[in-house]
N, C-alpha and C. Protein backbone atom coordinates (compact mmCIF):
# COMPACT_ATOMS: atom_id res chain seq x y z
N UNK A 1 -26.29 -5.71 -22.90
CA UNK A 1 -25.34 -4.63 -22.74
C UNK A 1 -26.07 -3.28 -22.75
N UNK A 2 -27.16 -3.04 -23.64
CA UNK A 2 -27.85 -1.78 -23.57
C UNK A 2 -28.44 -1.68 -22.43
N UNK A 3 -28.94 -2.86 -21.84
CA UNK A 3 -29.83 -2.35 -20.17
C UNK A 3 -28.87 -1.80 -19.36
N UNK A 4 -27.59 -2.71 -19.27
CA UNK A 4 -26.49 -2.40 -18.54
C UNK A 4 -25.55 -0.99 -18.99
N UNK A 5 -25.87 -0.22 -20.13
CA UNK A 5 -25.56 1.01 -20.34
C UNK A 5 -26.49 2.12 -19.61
N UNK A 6 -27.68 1.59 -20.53
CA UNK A 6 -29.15 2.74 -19.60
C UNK A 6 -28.49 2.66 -18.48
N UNK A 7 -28.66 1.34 -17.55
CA UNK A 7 -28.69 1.29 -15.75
C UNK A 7 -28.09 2.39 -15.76
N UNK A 8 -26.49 2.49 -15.50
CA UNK A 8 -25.43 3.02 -15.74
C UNK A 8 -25.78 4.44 -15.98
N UNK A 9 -26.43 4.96 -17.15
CA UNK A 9 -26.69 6.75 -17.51
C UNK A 9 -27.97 6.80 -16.01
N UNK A 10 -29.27 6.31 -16.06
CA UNK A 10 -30.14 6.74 -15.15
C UNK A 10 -29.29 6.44 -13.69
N UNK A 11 -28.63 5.76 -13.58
CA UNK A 11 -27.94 5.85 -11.76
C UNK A 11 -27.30 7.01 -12.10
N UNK A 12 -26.15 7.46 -13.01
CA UNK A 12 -25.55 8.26 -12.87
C UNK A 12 -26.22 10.08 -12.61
N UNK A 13 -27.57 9.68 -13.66
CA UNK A 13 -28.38 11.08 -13.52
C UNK A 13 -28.81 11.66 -12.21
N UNK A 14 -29.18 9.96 -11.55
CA UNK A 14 -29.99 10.17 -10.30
C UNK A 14 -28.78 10.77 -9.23
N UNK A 15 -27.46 10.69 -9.05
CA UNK A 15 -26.27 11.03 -8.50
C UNK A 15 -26.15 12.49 -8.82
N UNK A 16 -26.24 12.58 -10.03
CA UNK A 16 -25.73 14.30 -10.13
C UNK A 16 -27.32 14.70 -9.45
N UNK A 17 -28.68 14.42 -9.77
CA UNK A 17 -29.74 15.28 -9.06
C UNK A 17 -29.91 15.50 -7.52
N UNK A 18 -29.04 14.16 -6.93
CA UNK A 18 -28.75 13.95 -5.67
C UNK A 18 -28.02 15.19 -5.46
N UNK A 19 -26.81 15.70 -6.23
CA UNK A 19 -25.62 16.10 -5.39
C UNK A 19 -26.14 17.50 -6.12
N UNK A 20 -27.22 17.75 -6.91
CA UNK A 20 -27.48 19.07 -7.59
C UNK A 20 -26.22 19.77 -8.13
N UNK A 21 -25.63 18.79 -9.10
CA UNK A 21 -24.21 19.23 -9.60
C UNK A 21 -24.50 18.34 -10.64
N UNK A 22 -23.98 19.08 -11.86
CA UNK A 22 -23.52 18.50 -13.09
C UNK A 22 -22.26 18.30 -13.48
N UNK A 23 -21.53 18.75 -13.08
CA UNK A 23 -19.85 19.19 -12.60
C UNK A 23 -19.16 18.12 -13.45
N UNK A 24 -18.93 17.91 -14.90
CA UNK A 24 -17.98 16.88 -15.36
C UNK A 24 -17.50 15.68 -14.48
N UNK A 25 -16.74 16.49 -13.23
CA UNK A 25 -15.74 15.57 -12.30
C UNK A 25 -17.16 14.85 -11.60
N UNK A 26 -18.07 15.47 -10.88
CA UNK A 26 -19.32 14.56 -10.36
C UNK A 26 -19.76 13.61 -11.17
N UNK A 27 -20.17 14.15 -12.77
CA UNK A 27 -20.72 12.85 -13.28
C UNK A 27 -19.75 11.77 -13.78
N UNK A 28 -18.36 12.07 -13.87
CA UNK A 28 -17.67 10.98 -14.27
C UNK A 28 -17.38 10.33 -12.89
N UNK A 29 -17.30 10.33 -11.65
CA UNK A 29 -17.59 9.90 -10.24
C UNK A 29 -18.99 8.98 -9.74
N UNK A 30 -20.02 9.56 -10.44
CA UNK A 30 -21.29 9.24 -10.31
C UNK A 30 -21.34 8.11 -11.19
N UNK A 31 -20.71 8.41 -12.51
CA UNK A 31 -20.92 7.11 -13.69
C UNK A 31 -19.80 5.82 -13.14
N UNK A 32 -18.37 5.99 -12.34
CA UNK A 32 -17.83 5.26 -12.10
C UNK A 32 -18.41 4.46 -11.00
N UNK A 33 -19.02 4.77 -10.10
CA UNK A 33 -19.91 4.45 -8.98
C UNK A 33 -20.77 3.71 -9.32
N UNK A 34 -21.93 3.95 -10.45
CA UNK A 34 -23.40 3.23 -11.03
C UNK A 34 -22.84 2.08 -11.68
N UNK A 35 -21.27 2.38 -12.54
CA UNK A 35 -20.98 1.16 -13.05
C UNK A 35 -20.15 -0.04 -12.31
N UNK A 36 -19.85 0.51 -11.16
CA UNK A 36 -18.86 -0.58 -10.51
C UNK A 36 -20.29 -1.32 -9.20
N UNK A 37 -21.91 -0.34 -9.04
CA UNK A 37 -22.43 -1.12 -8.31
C UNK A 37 -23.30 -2.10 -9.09
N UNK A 38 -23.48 -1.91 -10.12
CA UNK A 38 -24.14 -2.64 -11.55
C UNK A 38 -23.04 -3.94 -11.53
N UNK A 39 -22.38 -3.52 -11.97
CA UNK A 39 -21.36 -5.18 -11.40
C UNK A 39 -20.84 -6.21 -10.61
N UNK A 40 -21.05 -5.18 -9.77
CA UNK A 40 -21.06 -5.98 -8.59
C UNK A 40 -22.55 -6.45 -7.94
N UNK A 41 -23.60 -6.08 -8.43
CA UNK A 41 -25.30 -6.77 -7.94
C UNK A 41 -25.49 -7.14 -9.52
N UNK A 42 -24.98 -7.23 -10.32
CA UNK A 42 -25.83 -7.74 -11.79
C UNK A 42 -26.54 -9.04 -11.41
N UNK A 43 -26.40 -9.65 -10.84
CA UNK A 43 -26.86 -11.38 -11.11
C UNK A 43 -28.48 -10.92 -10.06
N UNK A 44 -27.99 -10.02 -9.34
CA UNK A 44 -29.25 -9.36 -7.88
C UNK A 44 -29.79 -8.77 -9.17
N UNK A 45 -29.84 -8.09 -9.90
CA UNK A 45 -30.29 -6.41 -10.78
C UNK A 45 -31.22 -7.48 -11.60
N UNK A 46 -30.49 -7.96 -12.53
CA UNK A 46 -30.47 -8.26 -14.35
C UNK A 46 -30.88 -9.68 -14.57
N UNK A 47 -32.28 -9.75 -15.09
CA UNK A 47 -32.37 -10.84 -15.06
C UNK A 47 -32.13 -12.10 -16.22
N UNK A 48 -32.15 -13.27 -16.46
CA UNK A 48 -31.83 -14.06 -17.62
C UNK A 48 -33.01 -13.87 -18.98
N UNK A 49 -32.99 -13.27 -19.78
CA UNK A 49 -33.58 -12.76 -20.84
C UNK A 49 -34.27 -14.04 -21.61
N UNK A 50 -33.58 -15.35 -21.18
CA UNK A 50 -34.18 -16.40 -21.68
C UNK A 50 -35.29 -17.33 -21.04
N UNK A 51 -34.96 -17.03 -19.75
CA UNK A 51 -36.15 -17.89 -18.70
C UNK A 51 -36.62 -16.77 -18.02
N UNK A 52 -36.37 -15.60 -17.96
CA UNK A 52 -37.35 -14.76 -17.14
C UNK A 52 -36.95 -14.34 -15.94
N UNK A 53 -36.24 -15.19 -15.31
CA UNK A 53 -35.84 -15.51 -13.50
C UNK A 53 -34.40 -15.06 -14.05
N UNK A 54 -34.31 -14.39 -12.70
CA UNK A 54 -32.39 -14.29 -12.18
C UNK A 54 -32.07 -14.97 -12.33
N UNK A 55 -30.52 -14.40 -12.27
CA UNK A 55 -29.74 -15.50 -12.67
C UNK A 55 -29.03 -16.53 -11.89
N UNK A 56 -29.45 -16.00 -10.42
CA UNK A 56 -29.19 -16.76 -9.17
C UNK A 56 -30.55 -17.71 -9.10
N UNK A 57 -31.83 -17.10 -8.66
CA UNK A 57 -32.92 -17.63 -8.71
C UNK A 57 -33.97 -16.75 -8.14
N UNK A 58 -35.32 -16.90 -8.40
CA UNK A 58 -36.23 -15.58 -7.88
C UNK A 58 -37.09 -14.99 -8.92
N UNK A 59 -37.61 -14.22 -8.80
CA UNK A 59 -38.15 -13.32 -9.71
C UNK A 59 -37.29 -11.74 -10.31
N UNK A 60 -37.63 -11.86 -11.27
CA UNK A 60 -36.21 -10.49 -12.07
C UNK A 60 -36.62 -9.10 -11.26
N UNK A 61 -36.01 -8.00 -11.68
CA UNK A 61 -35.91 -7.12 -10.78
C UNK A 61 -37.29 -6.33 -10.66
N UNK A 62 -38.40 -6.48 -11.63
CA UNK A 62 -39.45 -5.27 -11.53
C UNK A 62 -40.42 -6.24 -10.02
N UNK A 63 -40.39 -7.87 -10.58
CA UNK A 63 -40.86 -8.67 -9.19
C UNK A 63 -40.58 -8.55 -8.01
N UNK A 64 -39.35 -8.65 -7.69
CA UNK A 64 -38.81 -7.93 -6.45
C UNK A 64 -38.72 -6.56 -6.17
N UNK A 65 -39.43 -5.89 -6.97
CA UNK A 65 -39.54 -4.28 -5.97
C UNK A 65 -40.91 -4.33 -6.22
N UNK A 66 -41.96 -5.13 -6.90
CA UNK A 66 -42.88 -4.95 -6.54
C UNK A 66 -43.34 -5.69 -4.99
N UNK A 67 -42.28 -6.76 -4.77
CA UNK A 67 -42.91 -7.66 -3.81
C UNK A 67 -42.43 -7.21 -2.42
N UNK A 68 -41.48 -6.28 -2.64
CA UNK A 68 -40.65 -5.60 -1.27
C UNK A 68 -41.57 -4.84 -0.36
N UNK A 69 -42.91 -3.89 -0.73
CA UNK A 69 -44.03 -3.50 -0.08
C UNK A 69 -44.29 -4.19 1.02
N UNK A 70 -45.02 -5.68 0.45
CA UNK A 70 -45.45 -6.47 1.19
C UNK A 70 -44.50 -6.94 2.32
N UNK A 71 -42.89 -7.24 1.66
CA UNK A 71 -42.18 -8.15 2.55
C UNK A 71 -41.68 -6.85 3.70
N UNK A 72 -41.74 -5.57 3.45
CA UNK A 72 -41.29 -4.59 4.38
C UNK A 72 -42.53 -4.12 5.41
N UNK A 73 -43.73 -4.34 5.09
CA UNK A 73 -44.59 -4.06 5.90
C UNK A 73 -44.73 -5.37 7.26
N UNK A 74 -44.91 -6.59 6.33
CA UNK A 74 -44.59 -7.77 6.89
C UNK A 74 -43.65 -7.75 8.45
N UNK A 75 -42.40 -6.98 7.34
CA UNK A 75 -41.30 -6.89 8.40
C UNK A 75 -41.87 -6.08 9.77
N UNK A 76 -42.26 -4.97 9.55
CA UNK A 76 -42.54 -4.12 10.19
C UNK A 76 -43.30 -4.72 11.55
N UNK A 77 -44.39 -5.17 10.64
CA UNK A 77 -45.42 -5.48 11.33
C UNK A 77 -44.90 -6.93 13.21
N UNK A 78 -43.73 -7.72 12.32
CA UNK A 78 -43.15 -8.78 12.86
C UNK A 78 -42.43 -8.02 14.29
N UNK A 79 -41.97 -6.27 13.77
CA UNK A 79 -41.32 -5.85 15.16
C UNK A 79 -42.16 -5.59 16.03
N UNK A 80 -43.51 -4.56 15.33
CA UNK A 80 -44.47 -4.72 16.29
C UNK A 80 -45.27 -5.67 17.55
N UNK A 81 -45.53 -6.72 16.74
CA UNK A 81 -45.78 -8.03 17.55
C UNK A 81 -44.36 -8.29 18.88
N UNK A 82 -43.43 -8.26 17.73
CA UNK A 82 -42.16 -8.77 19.17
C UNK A 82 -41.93 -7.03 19.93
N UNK A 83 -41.86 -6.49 20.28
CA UNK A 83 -42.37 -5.32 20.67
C UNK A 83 -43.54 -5.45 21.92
N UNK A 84 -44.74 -5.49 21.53
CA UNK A 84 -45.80 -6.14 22.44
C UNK A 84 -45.50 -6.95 23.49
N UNK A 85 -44.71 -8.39 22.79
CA UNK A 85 -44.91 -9.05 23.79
C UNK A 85 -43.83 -9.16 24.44
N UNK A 86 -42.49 -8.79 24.23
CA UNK A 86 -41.85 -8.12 25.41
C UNK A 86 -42.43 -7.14 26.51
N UNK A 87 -42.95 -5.82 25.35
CA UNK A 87 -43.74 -4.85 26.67
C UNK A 87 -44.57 -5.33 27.41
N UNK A 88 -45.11 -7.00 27.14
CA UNK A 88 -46.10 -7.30 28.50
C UNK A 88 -45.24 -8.86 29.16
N UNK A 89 -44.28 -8.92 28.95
CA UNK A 89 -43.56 -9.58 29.65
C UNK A 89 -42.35 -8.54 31.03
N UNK A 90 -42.51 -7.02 30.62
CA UNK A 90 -41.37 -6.66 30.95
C UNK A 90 -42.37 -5.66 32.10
N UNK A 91 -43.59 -5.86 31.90
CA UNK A 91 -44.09 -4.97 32.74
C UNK A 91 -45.13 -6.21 33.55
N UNK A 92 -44.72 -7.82 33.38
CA UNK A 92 -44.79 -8.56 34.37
C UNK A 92 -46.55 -8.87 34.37
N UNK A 93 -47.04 -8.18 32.85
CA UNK A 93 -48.11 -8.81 32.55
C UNK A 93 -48.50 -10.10 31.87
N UNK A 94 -47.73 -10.57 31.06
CA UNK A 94 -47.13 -11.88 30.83
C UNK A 94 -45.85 -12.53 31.54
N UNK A 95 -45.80 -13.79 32.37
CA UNK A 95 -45.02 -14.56 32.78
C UNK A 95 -43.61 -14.54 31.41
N UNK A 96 -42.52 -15.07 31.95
CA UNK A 96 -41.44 -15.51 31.21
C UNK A 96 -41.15 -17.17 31.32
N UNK A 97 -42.22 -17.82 30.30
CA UNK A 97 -42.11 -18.96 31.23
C UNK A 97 -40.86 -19.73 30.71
N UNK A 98 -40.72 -20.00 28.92
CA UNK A 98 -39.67 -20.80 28.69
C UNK A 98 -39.03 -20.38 26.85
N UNK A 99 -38.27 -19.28 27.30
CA UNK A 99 -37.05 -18.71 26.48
C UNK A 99 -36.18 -19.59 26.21
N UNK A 100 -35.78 -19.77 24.93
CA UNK A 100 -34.70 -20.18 24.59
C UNK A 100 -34.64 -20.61 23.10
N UNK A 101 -33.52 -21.19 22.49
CA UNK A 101 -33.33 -21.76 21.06
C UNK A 101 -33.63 -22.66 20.22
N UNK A 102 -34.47 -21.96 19.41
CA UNK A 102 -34.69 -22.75 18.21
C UNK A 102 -34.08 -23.04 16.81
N UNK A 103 -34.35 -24.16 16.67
CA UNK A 103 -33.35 -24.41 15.54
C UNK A 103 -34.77 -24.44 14.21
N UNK A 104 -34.05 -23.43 13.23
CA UNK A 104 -35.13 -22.90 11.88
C UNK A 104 -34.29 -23.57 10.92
N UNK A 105 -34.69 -24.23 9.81
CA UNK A 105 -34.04 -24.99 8.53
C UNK A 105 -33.55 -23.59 7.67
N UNK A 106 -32.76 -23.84 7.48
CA UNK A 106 -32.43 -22.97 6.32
C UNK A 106 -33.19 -22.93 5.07
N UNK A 107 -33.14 -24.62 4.81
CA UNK A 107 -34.02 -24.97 3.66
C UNK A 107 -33.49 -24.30 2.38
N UNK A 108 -34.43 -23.64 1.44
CA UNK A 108 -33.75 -23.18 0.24
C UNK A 108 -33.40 -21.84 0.24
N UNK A 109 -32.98 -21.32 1.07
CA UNK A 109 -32.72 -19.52 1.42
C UNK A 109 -30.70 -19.72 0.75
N UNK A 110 -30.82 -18.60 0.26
CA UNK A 110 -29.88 -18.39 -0.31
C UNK A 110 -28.47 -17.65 0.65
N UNK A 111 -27.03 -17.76 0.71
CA UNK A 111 -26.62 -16.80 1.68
C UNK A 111 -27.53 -15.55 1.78
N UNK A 112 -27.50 -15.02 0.60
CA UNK A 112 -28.53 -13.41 1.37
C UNK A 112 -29.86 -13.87 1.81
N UNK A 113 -30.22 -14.54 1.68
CA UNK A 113 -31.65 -14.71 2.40
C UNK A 113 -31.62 -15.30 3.60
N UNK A 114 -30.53 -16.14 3.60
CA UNK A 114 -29.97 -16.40 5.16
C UNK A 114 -29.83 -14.93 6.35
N UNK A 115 -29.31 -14.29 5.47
CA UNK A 115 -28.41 -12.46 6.43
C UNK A 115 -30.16 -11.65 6.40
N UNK A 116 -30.76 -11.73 5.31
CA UNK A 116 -31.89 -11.11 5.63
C UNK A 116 -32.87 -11.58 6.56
N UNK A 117 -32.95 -12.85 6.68
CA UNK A 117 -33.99 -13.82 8.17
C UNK A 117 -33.24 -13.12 8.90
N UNK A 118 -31.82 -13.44 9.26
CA UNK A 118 -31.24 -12.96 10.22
C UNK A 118 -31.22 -11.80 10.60
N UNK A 119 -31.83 -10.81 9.73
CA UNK A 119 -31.35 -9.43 9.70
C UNK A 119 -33.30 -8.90 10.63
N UNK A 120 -34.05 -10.10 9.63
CA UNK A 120 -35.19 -9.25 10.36
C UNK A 120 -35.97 -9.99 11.62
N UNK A 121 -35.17 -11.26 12.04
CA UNK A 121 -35.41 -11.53 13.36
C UNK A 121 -34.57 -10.82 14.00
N UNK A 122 -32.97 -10.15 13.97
CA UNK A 122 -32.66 -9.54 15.11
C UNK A 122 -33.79 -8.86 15.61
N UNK A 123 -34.34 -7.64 13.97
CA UNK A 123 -34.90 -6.42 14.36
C UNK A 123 -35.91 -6.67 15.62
N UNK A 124 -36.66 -7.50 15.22
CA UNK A 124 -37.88 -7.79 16.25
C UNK A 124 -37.33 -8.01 17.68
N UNK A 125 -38.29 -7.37 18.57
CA UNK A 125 -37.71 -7.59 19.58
C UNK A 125 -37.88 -8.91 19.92
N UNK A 126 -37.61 -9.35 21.30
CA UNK A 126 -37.43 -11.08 21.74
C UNK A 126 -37.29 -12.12 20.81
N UNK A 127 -36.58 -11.76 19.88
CA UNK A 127 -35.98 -13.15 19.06
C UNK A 127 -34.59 -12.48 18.52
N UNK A 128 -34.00 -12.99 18.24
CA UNK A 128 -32.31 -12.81 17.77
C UNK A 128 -31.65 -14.14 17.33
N UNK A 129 -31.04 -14.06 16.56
CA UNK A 129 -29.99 -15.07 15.58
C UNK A 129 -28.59 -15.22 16.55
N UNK A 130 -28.64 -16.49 17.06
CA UNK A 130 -27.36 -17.26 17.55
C UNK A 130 -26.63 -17.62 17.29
N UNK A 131 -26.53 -18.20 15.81
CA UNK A 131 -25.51 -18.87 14.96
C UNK A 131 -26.35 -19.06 13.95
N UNK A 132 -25.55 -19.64 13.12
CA UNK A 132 -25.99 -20.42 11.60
C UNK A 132 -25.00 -21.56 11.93
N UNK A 133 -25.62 -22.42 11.85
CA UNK A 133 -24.58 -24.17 11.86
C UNK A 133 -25.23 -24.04 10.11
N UNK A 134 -24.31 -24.24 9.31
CA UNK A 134 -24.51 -24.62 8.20
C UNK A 134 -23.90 -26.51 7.44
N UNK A 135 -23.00 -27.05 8.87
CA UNK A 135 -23.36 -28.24 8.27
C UNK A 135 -24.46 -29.07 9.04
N UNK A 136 -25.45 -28.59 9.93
CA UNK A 136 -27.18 -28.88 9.86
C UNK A 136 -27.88 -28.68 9.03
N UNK A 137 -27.37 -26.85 8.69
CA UNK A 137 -28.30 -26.28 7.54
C UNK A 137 -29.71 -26.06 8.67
N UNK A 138 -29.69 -25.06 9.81
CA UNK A 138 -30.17 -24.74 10.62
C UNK A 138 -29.93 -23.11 10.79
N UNK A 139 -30.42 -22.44 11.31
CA UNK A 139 -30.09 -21.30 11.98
C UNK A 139 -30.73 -21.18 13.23
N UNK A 140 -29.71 -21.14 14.10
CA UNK A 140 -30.11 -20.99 15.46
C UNK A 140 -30.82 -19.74 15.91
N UNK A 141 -31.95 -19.63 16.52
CA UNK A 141 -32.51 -18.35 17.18
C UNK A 141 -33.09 -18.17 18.52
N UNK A 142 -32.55 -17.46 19.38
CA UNK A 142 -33.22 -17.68 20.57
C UNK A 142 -34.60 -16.41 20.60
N UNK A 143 -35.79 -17.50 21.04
CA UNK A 143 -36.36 -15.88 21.12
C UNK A 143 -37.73 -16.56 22.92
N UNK A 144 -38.35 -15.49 22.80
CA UNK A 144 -38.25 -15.29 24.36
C UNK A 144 -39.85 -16.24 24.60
N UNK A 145 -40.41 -16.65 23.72
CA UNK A 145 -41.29 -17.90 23.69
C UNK A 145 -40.95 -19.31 23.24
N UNK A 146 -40.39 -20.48 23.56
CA UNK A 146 -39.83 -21.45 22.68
C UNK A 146 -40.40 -22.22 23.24
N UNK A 147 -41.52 -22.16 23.80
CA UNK A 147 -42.39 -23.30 24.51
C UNK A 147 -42.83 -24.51 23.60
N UNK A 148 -43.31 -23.98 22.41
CA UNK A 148 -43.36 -25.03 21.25
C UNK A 148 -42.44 -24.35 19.78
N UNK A 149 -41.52 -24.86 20.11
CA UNK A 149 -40.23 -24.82 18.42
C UNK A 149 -41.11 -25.41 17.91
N UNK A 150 -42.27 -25.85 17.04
CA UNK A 150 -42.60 -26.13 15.88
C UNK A 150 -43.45 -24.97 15.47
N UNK A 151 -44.14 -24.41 16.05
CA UNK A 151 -44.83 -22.93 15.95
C UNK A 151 -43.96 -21.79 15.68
N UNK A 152 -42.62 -21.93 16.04
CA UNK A 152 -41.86 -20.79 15.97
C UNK A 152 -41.03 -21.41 14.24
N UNK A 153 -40.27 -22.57 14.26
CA UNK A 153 -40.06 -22.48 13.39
C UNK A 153 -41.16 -22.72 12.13
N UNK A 154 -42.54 -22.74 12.14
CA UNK A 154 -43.34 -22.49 11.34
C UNK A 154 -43.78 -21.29 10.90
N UNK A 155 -43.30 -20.28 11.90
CA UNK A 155 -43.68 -18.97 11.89
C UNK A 155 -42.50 -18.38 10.92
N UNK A 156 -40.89 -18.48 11.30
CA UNK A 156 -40.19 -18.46 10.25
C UNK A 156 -40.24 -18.61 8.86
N UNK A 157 -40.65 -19.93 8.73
CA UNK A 157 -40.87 -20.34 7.54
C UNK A 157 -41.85 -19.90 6.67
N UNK A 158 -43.06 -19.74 7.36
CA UNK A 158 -44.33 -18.85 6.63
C UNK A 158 -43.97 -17.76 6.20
N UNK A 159 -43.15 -16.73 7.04
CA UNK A 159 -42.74 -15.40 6.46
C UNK A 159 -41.42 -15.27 5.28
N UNK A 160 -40.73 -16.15 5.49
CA UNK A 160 -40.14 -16.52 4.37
C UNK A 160 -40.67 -16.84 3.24
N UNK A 161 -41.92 -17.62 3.07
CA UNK A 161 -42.29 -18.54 1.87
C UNK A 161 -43.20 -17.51 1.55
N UNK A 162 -43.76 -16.32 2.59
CA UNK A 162 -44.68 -15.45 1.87
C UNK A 162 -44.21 -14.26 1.50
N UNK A 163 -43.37 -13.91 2.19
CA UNK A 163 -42.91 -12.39 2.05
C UNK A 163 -41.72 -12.35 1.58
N UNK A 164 -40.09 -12.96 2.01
CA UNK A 164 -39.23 -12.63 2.16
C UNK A 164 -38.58 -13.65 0.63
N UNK A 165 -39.11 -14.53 0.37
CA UNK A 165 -38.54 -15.40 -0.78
C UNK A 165 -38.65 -14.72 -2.43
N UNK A 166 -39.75 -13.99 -2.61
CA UNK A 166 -40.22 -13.48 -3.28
C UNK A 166 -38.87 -11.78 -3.98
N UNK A 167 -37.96 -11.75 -2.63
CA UNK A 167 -37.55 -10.03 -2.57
C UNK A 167 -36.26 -11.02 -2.41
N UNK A 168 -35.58 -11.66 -1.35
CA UNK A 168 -34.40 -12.02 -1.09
C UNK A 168 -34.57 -13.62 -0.98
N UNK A 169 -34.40 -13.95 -1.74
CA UNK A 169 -34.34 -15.34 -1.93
C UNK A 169 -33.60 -16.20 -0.69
């Protein structure tokens, strides 16, 4: 309960320095805000005091913002690449030989770690999220190399198991 008080005063501080107002009505706005998003992400925030790990599963919260660096550069880096090789497919320096859908395991990704794959294959260019069949337990993705689906869904999976499992389970 005391972490979940602190949270609560430091979000609320960081709100009034945001809005450069101390204004009673701001910070009782600011404190209703820190405490209704504290409740609603606690199990994401706060971790189990007895095993260490969330309370969903993962590493507690100082692990996941240390590990978010890596998994956001990662990300980054993933648009770059799809980026490239569109720009040399689109300027007809690479052929288009065989586009289409692959099916990636879900495996142990959690709904949010499901929306976050999904979120950072849209970003990249030439790959995008088609569906989720979840009684396969697949997520469909078409992206603009599928010549060999075991390379692609290995490529998924690697960035998951290195970067993305670690921050969004």
């Amino acid at each position: 309960m005391g972490r979940y008080l602190l949270s609560v005063v430091l979000l609320t501080l960081t709100y009034a320095f945001v809005l450069a107002s101390f204004d009673p009505w701001d910070l009782l706005l600011g404190g209703a805000l820190s405490a209704t998003l504290l409740f609603m992400f606690r199990n994401f925030i706060f971790e189990d005091p007895a095993t260490g790990q969330d309370r969903v599963r993962g590493p507690g919260l100082l692990g996941r913002v240390a590990a978010f660096g890596p998994f956001a550069v990662a990300a980054v880096w993933a648009i770059i690449e799809g980026t490239w090789e569109v720009t040399l497919v689109t300027l007809h320096l690479r052929r288009l030989e065989s586009p289409g859908v692959v099916a990636v395991p879900i495996g142990e990704r959690t709904p949010t770690g499901v929306a976050v794959s999904a979120l950072v294959t849209t970003l990249s260019p030439g790959t995008f999220l088609v569906d989720v069949d979840e009684a396969r337990g697949v997520m469909l993705i078409h992206t603009i190399d599928a010549g060999d689906p075991d390379t692609v869904r290995e490529a998924h999976q690697q960035f998951y198991r290195r970067y993305q499992r670690n921050v969004f389970p």
